[in-house]
Structure formats: C-alpha cells, structure tokens
Protein backbone atom coordinates (compact mmCIF):
# COMPACT_ATOMS: atom_id res chain seq x y z
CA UNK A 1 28.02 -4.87 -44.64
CA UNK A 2 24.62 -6.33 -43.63
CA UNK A 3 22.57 -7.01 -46.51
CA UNK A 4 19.03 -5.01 -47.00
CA UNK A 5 17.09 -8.54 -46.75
CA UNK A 6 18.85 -9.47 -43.29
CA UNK A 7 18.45 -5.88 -42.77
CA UNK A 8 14.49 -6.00 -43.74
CA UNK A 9 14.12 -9.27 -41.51
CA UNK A 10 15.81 -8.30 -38.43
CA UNK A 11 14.09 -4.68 -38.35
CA UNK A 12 11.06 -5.61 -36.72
CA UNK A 13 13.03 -7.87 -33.93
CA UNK A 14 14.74 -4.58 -33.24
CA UNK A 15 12.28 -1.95 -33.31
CA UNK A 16 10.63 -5.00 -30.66
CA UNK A 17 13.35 -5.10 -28.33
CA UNK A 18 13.88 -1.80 -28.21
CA UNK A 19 9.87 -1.05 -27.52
CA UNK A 20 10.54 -3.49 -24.52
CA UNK A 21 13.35 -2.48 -22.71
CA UNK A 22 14.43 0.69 -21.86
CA UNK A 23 17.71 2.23 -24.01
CA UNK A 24 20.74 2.77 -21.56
CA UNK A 25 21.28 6.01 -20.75
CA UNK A 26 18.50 7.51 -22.63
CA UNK A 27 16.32 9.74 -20.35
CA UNK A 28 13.08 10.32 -22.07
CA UNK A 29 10.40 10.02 -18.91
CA UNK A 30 10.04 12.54 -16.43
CA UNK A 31 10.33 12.21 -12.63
CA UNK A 32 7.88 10.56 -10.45
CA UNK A 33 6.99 11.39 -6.85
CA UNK A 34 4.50 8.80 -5.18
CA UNK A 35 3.05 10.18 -1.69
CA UNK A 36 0.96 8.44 0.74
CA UNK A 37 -1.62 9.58 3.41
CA UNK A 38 -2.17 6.72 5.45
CA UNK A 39 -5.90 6.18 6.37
CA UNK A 40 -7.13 8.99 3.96
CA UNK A 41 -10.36 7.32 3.27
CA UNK A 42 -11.90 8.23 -0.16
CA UNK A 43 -14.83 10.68 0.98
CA UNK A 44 -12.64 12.59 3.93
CA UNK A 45 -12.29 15.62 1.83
CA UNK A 46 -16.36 15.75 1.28
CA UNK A 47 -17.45 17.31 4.30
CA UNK A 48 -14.03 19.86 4.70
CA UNK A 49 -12.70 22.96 3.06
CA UNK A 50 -10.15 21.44 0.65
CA UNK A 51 -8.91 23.97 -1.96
CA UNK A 52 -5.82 22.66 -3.17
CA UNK A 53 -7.38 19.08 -3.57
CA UNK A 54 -9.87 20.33 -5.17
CA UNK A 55 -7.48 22.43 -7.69
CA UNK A 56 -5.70 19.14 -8.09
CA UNK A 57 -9.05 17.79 -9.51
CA UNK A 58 -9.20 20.38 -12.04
CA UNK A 59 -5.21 20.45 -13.08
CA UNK A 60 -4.83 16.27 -13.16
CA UNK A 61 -6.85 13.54 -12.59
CA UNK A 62 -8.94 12.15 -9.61
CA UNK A 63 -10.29 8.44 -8.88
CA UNK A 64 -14.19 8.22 -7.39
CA UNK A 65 -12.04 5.70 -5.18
CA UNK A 66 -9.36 3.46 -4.60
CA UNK A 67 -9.90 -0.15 -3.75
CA UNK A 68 -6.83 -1.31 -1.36
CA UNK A 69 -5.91 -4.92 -0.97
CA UNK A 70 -7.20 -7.37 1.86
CA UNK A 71 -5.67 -7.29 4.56
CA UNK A 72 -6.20 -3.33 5.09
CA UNK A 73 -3.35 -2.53 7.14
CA UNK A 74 -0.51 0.22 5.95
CA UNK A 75 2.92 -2.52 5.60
CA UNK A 76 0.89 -4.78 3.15
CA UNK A 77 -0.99 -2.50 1.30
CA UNK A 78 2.37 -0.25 0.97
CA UNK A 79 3.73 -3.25 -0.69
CA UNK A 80 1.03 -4.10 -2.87
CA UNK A 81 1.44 -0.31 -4.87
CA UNK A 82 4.91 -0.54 -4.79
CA UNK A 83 5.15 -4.41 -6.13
CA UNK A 84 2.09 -4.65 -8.18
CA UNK A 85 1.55 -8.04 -6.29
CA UNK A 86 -0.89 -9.37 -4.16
CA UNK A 87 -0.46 -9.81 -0.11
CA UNK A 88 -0.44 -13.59 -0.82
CA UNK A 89 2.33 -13.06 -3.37
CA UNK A 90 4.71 -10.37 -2.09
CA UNK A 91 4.09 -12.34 1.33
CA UNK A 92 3.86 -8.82 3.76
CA UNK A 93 1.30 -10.38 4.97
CA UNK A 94 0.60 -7.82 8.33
CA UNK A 95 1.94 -4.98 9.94
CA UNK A 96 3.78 -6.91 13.02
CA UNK A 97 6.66 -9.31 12.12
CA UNK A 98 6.22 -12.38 13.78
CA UNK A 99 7.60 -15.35 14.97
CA UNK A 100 5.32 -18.29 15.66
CA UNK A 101 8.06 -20.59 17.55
CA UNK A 102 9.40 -17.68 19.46
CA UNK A 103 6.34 -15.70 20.03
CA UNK A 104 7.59 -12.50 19.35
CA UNK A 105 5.64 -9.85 17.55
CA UNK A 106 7.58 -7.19 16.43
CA UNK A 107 5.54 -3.55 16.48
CA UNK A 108 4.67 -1.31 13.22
CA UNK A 109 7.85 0.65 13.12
CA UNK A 110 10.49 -2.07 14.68
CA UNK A 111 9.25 -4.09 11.60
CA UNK A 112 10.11 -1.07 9.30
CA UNK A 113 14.07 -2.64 9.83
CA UNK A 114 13.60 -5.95 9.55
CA UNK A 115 14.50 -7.31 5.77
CA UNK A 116 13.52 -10.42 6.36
CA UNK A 117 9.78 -9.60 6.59
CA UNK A 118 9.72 -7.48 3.69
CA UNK A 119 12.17 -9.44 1.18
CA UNK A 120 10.51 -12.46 0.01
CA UNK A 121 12.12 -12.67 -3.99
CA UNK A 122 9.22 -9.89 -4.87
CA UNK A 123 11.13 -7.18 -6.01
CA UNK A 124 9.89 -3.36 -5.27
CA UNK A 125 9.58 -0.64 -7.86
CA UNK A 126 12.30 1.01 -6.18
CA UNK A 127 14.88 -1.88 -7.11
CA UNK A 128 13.75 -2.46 -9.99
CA UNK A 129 13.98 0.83 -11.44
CA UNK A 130 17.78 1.41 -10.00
CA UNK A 131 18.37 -1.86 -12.06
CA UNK A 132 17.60 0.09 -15.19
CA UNK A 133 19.40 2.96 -14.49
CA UNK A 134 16.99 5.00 -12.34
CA UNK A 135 18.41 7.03 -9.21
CA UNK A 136 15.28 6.31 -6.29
CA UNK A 137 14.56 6.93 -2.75
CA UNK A 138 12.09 6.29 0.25
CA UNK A 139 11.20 8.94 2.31
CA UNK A 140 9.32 7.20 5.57
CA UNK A 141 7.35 4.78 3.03
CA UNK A 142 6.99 1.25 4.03
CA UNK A 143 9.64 -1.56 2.98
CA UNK A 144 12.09 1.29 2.06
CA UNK A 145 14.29 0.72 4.92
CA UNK A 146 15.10 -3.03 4.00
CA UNK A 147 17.15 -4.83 1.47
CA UNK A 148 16.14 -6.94 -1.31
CA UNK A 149 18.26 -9.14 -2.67
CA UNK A 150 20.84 -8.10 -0.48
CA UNK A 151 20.29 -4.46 -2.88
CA UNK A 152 18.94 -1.40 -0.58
CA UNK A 153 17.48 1.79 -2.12
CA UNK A 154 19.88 4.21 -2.89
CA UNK A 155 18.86 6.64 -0.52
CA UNK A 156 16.14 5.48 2.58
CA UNK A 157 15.14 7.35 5.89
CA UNK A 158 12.86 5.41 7.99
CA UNK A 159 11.05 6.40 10.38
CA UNK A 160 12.15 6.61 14.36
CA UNK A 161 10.35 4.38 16.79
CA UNK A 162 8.82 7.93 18.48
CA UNK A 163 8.84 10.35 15.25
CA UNK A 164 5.52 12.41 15.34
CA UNK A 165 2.67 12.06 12.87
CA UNK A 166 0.92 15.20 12.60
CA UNK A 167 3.75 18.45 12.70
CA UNK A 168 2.66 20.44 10.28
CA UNK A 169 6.18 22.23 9.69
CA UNK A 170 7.90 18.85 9.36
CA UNK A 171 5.69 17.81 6.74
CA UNK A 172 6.76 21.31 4.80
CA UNK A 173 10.45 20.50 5.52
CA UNK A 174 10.26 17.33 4.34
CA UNK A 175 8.98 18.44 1.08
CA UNK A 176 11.75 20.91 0.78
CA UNK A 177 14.12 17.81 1.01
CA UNK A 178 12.65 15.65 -1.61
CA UNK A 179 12.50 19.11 -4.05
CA UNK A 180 16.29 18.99 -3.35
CA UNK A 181 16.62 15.59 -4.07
CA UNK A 182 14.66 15.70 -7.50
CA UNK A 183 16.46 19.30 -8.34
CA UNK A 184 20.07 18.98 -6.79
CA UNK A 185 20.66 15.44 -6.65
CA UNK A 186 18.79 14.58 -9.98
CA UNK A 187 17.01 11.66 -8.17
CA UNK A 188 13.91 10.20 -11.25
CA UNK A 189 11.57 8.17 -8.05
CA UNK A 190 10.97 9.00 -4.72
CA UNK A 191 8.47 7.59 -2.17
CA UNK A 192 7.09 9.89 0.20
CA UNK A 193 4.99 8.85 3.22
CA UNK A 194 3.14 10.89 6.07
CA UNK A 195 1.37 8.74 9.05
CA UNK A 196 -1.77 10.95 8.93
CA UNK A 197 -5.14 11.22 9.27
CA UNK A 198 -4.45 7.47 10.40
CA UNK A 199 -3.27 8.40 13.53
CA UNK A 200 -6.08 11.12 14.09
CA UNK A 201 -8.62 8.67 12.72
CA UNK A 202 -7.38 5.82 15.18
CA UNK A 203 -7.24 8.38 18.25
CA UNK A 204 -10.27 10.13 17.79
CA UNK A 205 -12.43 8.42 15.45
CA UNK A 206 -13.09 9.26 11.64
CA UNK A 207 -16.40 10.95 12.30
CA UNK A 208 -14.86 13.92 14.32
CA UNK A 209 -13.40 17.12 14.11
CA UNK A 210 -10.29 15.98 14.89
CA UNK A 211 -10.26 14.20 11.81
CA UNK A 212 -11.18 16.99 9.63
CA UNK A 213 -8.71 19.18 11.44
CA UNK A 214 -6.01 17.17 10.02
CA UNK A 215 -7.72 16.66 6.45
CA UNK A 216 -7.21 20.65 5.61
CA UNK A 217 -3.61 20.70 7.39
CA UNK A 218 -3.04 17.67 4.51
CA UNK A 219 -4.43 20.03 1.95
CA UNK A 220 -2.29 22.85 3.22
CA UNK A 221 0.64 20.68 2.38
CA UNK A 222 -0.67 19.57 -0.99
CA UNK A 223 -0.98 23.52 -1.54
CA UNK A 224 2.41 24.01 -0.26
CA UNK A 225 3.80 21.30 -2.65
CA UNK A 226 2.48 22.51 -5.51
CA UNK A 227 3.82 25.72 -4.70
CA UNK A 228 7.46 23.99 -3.90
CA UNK A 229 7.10 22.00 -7.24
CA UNK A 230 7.05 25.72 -9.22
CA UNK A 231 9.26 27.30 -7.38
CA UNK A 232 12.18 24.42 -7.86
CA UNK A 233 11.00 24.38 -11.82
CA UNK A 234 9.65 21.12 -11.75
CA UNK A 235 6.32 21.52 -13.06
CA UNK A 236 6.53 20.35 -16.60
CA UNK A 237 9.29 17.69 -14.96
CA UNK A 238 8.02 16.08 -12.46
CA UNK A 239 4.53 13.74 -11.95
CA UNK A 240 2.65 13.22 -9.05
CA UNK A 241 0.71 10.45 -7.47
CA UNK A 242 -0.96 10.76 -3.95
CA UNK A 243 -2.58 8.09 -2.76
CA UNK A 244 -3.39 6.07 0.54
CA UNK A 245 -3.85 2.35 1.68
CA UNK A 246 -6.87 1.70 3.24
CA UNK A 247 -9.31 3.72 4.68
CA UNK A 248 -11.13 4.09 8.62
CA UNK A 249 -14.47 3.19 10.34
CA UNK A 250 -15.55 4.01 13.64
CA UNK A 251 -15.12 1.24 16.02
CA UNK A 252 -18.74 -0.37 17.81
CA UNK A 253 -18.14 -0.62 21.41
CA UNK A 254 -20.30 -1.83 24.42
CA UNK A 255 -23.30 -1.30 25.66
CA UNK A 256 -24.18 -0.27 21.87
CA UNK A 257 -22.73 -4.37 20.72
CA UNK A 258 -21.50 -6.98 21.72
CA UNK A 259 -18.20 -6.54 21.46
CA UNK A 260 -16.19 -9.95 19.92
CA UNK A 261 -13.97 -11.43 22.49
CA UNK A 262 -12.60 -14.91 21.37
CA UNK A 263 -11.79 -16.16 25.27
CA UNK A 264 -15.88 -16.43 25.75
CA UNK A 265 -15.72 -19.48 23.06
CA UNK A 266 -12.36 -20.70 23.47
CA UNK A 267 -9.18 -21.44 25.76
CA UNK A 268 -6.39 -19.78 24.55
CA UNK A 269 -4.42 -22.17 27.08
CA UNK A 270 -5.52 -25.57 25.65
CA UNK A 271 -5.97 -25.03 22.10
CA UNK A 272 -4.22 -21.61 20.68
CA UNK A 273 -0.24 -21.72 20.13
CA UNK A 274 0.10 -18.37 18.58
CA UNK A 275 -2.17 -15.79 18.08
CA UNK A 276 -2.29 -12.43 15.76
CA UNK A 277 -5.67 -11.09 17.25
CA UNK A 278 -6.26 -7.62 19.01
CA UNK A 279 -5.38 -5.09 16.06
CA UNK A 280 -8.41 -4.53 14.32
CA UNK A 281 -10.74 -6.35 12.89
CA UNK A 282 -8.73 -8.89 11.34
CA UNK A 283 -7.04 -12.31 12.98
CA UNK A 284 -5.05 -14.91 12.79
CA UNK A 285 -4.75 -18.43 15.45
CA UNK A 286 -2.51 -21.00 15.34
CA UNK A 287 -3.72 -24.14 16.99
CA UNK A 288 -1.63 -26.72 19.13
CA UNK A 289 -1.33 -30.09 17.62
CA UNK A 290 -4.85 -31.58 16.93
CA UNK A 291 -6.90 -28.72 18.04
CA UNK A 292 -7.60 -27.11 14.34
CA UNK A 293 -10.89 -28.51 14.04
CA UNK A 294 -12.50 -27.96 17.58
CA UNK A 295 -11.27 -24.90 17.50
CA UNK A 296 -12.72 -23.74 14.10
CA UNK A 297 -15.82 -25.69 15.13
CA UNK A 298 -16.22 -23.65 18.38
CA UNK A 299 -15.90 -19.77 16.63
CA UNK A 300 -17.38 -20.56 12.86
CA UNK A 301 -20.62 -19.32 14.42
CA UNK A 302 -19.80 -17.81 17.91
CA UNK A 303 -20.64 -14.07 17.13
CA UNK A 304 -22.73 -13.15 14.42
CA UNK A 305 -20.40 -10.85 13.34
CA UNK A 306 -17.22 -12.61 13.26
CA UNK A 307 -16.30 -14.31 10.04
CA UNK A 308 -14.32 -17.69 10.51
CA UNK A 309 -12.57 -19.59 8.04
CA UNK A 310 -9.55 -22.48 7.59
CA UNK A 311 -6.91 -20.97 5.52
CA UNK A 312 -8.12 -23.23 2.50
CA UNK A 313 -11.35 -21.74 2.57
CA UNK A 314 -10.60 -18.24 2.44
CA UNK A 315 -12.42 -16.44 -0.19
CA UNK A 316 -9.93 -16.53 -3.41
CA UNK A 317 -11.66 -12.78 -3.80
CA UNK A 318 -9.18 -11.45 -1.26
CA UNK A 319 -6.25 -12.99 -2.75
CA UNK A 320 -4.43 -13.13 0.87
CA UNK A 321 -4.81 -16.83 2.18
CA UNK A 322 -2.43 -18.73 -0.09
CA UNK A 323 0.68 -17.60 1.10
CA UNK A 324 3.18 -19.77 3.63
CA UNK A 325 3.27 -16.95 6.28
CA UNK A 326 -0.66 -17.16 6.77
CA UNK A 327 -2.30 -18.99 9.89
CA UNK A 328 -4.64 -21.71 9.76
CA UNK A 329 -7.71 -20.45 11.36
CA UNK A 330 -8.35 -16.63 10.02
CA UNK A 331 -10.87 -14.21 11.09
CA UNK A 332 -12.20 -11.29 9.56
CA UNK A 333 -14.89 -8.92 11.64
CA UNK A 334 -17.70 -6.92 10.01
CA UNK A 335 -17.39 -3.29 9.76
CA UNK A 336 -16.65 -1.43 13.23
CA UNK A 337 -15.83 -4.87 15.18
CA UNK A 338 -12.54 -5.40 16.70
CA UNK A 339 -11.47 -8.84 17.30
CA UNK A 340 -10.29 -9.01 20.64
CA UNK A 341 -8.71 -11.97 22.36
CA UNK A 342 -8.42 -12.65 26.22
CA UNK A 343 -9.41 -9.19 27.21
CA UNK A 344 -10.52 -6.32 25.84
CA UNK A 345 -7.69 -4.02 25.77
CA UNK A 346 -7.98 -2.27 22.41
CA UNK A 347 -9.07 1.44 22.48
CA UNK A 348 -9.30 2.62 19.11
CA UNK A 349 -12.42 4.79 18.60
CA UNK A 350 -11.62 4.22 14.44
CA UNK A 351 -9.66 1.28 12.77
CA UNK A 352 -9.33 -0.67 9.52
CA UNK A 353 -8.32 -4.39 8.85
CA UNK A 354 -11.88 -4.71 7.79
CA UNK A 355 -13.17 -6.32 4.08
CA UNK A 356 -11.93 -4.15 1.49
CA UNK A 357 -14.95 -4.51 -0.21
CA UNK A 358 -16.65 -2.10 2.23
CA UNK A 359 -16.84 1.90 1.40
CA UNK A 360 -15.01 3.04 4.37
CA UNK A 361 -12.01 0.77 3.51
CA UNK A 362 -12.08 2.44 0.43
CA UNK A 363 -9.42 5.20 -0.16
CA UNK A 364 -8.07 7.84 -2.62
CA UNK A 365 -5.72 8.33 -5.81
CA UNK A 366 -4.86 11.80 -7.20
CA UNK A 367 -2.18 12.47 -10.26
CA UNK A 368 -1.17 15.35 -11.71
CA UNK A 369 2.14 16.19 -14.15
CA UNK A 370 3.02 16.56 -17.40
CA UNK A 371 1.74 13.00 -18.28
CA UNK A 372 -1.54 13.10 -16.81
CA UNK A 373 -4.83 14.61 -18.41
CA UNK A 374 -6.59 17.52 -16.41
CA UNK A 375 -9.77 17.72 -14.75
CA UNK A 376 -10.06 14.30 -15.48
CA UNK A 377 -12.21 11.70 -13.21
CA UNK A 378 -11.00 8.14 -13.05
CA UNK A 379 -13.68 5.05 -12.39
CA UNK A 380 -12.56 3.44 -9.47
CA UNK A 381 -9.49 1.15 -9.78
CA UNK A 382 -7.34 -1.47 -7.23
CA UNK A 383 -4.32 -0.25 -6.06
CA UNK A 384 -2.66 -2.83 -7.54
CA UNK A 385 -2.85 -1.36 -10.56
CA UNK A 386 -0.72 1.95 -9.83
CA UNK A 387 2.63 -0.12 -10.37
CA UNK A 388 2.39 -0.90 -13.80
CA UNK A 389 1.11 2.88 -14.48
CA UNK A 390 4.75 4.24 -12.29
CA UNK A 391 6.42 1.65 -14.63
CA UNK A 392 5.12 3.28 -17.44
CA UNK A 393 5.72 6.92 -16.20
CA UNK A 394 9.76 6.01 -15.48
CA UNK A 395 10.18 4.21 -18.58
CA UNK A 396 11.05 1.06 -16.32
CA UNK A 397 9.76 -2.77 -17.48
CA UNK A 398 8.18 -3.88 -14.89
CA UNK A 399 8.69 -7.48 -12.85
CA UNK A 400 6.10 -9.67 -13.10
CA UNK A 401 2.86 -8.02 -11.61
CA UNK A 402 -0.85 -8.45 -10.90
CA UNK A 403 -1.70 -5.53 -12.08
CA UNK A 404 -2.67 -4.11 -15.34
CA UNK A 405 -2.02 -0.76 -17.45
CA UNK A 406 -5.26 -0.69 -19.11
CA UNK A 407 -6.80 -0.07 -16.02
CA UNK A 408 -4.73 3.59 -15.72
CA UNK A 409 -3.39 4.57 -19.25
CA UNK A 410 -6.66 6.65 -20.25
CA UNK A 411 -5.87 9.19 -17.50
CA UNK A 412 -2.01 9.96 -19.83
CA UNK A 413 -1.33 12.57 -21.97
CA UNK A 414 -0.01 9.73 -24.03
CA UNK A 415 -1.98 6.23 -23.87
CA UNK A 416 -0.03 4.31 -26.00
CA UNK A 417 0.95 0.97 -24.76
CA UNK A 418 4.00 0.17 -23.43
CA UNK A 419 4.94 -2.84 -23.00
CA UNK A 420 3.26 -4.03 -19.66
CA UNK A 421 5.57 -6.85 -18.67
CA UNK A 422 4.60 -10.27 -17.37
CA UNK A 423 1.06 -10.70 -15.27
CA UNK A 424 0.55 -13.82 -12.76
CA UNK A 425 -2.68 -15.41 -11.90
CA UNK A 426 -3.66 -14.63 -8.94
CA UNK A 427 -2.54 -16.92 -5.70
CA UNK A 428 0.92 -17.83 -6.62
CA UNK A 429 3.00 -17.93 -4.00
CA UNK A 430 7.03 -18.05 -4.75
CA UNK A 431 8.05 -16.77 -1.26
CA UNK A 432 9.76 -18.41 1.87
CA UNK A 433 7.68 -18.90 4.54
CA UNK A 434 9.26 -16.86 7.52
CA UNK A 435 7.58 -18.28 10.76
C-alpha cells in the first residue's frame, strides 16, 4: 500500500495530469458544430431583415467583428480556424495548388482533393480530436477531404467540381444530415460549410440586392437550424459557432481607375517564370534566374496602388511571407484593385485577397449553446483564436497553436482555464515546401 507521504507528494502531479489531458472515455463536453458562410462580411446583416441572427444575439454571444488572416482567401483562412496556425505556419498558403516547375494551377475545388497541399505536419482540429477519442466530420469545409498523416476524418463529403452555392432546400437538407449525425450516429465535431454570399458577392457585387437577397435566405437557414437543433433535442447538447473567412469589397474598374495590369511595367516573357496573379487583389511572381531585382525595381512604384515587396520584406504583421511555398516578389493591391497580369480578364464586380486590416475584409463570429453566455457582445478577436476556444468546448488538448483562450473564454458559461496547450511565436515554419 502507498504510503500517505508518497500519497501527499504525488497528489498534485496527478490532479496536474489529469487537468491536462483528457480522461479516456470520459464524456463530460458537449457537441460542437462549427459552420461557415464564406464571404459573410461583418456588417452584411446591417442593412437586411435578419431575425434569427438577431435572436442569436440575444440567446449567445456575438463579435463586433472577426479579423481573418492575410491572405483573405477561403482554403487558408479555413485552415487557420481549424489549426489555430498562421498561413505561414500551416503552409495553405492560397486557394489554387500549384506547381512552379510544371506550371499547373490547380482550381478552388480540384485543390479540395489534393493532400499534399493541405498536409504539411500541421495537424487539424478534426485529427486531433479523433486522436483523443472524439468521433468528427467535414461537411463541404475546406481541408476535410484530405489526409493528414496518412489519417482522414472519419466521415468527409467534399464538394463536386459543379455543386451549386445558393439552393436554399439543399442547405435545409444538409442540416437535417448533420442533426442525424450528432443524434443517430453520436458524432461530438462536425464542420459545416456553405459557399455563400461569396458567390453572390463575387457575381454581383457586395453593395447590391443580390447580396442581401442571399443574406436573409442565410438567416432563414440559421432560423431553420435552430428549429432542427430543438426538434432533434440537442439544445442543451450541442454548441454552435458560425463564422466566415474573410469578407468582400466592390471591385474599381475603368474609366473610374486605373485598373493595375503588371504587363504595362514588365515582360512576363523575359523576366517572370511563374506567376499567381489574376485572382484578386493579391500576387505572387517568380522570376527567371537573375531577374529578381529588375523586376522588383520595375513594379515597387509602378501603380500607386499596388504594394510590392521581396518575400523578406513582407510586413511580419501579416504573418504569411515566411513560409517555403511563398514567391519571391509578392503583391498586395489596395482595397477594390485587382491585380491583373497580361490582360485584363477578371470580372468580378466584388472580391477579397485584400489587407485584412481593412473593414470590408473583416467578417463575423456568432456562438450560442449550453457553454456560451447570452446576449453577450464580444470585442473583436482574430480568427485564430477560435481553435483553442473548440479545444476547450470538446475537452480536446490542443497541438501547438497561435492562438490564445484568453481571447474567447469570457463569452463561457464556465471561464475557467483549461489548459491551453503549447503557443509558437509567430513565423515558424516546420512545413515542406511543395513547389
């Protein structure tokens, strides 16, 4: 028998441990459900009918805003919330897969397949958590449909190459299946992902009807999940975080500017190997052998609203520029400006890319559940902080993170701190550099 003074010695190492890692086959958290509306900029529910949002306000908590990561595209801020990393550390470092020998750029949704863009030893929440015993799933979000670690999520549809946005009904069904999931299948995490009001705000501009058209058909289906959440008996079982990953501004187009096209300073033929350019206002060049200089020294100042850099000079604030997968010559536009390359031949009336600094990058972050306080209004936050917060709500120990829980924990029920895992400083870089 253990003697009381080992007993008294080794009582706090215990209690430690067991404050640090979750107990095997204990189940004391409730589910989590983590939706996102890409391109839902912060204020699009301000000028629009939005009852059920606005319900939401009252029953859980709201953020004045949401500060995604740079680069504002969906595949790298997806990552960022469900990593807790920065874009220079998870290394999802655009939308497109590409190959810089090859030349092949992969689109959006073909990318959606391809593991080796999204696994670079970063581990996703969703991994992590069936480590420790959790059962999780990605509905449509980005980076569900790959493998990490040669481990996939247990359960992952991803999207078709030509699956629609914006039907209304679909949304509802899909809804329906996750409710099953939670309720039949006892599933504790699932990602959930819709592709609007991006698409509207891409098509038709943020400033539009169109746009708000499709703002109160999303709070229609935050009505009708609220509704699904009673009526499968999840409300006092089940949390819920919507959010989004950057947000929309209307695009500036000729005769009102001059638009930015890079072939009036440079030739693409005698000095660019590989280019990332005509997708919003962000870009990437790769210069032949000995060009990096003349050609950073012929578009530093070409357009006064094009913002040049060598990839050692990026602004640290942005945390994107350290990782192996980033160019040498990047380019970020001001607000509105695509960055077009050898013709113009990008027809967005709205787009994002832009510095996530600005307010119509800025985007949204709703909660509600048993864990979260209601009617209560958040300051605004980085979304980088929402993974150790879904740690905490699934009872999971994180992976080492940029984030922090202090940020989030004041919007719980109960604020006590778990333990938050390790942090990194910002810039490291531990992935493989996929050309």
């Amino acid at each position: 028998m253990m003697g009381l003074g080992v007993l008294s010695l080794l009582l706090p190492i215990l209690v430690g441990w067991a404050s640090c890692h979750p107990i095997p086959g204990r189940k004391n958290f409730n589910k989590l459900l983590l939706i996102s509306f890409d391109g839902f900029r912060w204020n699009y529910d301000q000028d629009v009918d939005t009852p059920n949002m606005d319900r939401l306000a009252q029953e859980g908590v709201k953020a004045k805003y949401l500060t995604p990561p740079f680069v504002t595209m969906t595949s790298p801020s997806h990552f960022t919330t469900i990593s807790g990393r920065w874009i220079e550390d998870h290394g999802v470092i655009h939308n497109m897969m590409f190959n810089t020998e090859t030349r092949w750029k992969y689109s959006f949704k073909t990318t959606q397949k391809k593991t080796e863009w999204w696994d670079n030893g970063v581990l996703p929440l969703w991994i992590t958590a069936q480590r420790q015993g959790r059962k999780t799933a990605s509905f449509h979000y980005p980076g569900g449909g790959a493998k990490y670690k040669g481990e996939a999520v247990q359960r992952s549809l991803v999207e078709s190459y030509t699956h629609p946005d914006s039907n209304e009904t679909e949304w509802r069904e899909n809804i329906d299946i996750v409710m099953n999931w939670f309720t039949k299948e006892d599933f504790d995490f699932v990602t959930l992902y819709y592709g609007e009001p991006d698409n509207v705000g891409h098509k038709f501009g943020p400033e539009t009807e169109n746009r708000r058209v499709i703002i109160q058909q999303i709070d229609r289906t935050i009505g009708y999940l609220v509704e699904a959440i009673e009526r499968h008996s999840l409300t006092n079982h089940l949390n819920v975080i919507i959010t989004s990953d950057h947000g929309m501004t209307t695009v500036k187009k000729k005769p009102n500017v001059t638009e930015i096209l890079l072939t009036n300073y440079i030739k693409f033929n005698d000095s660019v190997k590989f280019d990332i350019v005509d997708y919003g206002g962000f870009g990437m060049l790769l210069p032949k052998p000995g060009q990096e200089e003349a050609l950073y020294q012929a578009l530093k100042n070409a357009h006064p609203h094009l913002n040049v850099y060598k990839k050692e000079e990026f602004p640290e604030r942005f945390h994107f520029a350290k990782h192996k997968r980033v160019l040498p010559i990047l380019m970020y536009a001001d607000s509105g400006y695509n960055i077009n390359g050898q013709l113009i031949i990008y027809f967005n009336k709205g787009d994002h890319g832009f510095d996530n600094v600005l307010m119509d990058m800025k985007t949204i972050f709703r909660a509600f559940g048993p864990d979260f306080k209601k009617n209560h209004l958040a300051e605004p936050f980085d979304s980088i902080h929402i993974y150790p917060l879904m740690c905490k709500l699934l009872g999971v120990t994180p992976e080492p993170h940029n984030g922090s829980l202090a940020v989030t924990q004041e919007m719980l029920v109960d604020s006590y701190d778990q333990q938050p895992g390790p942090r990194l400083s910002p810039g490291r870089d531990s992935s493989p550099y996929l050309k």
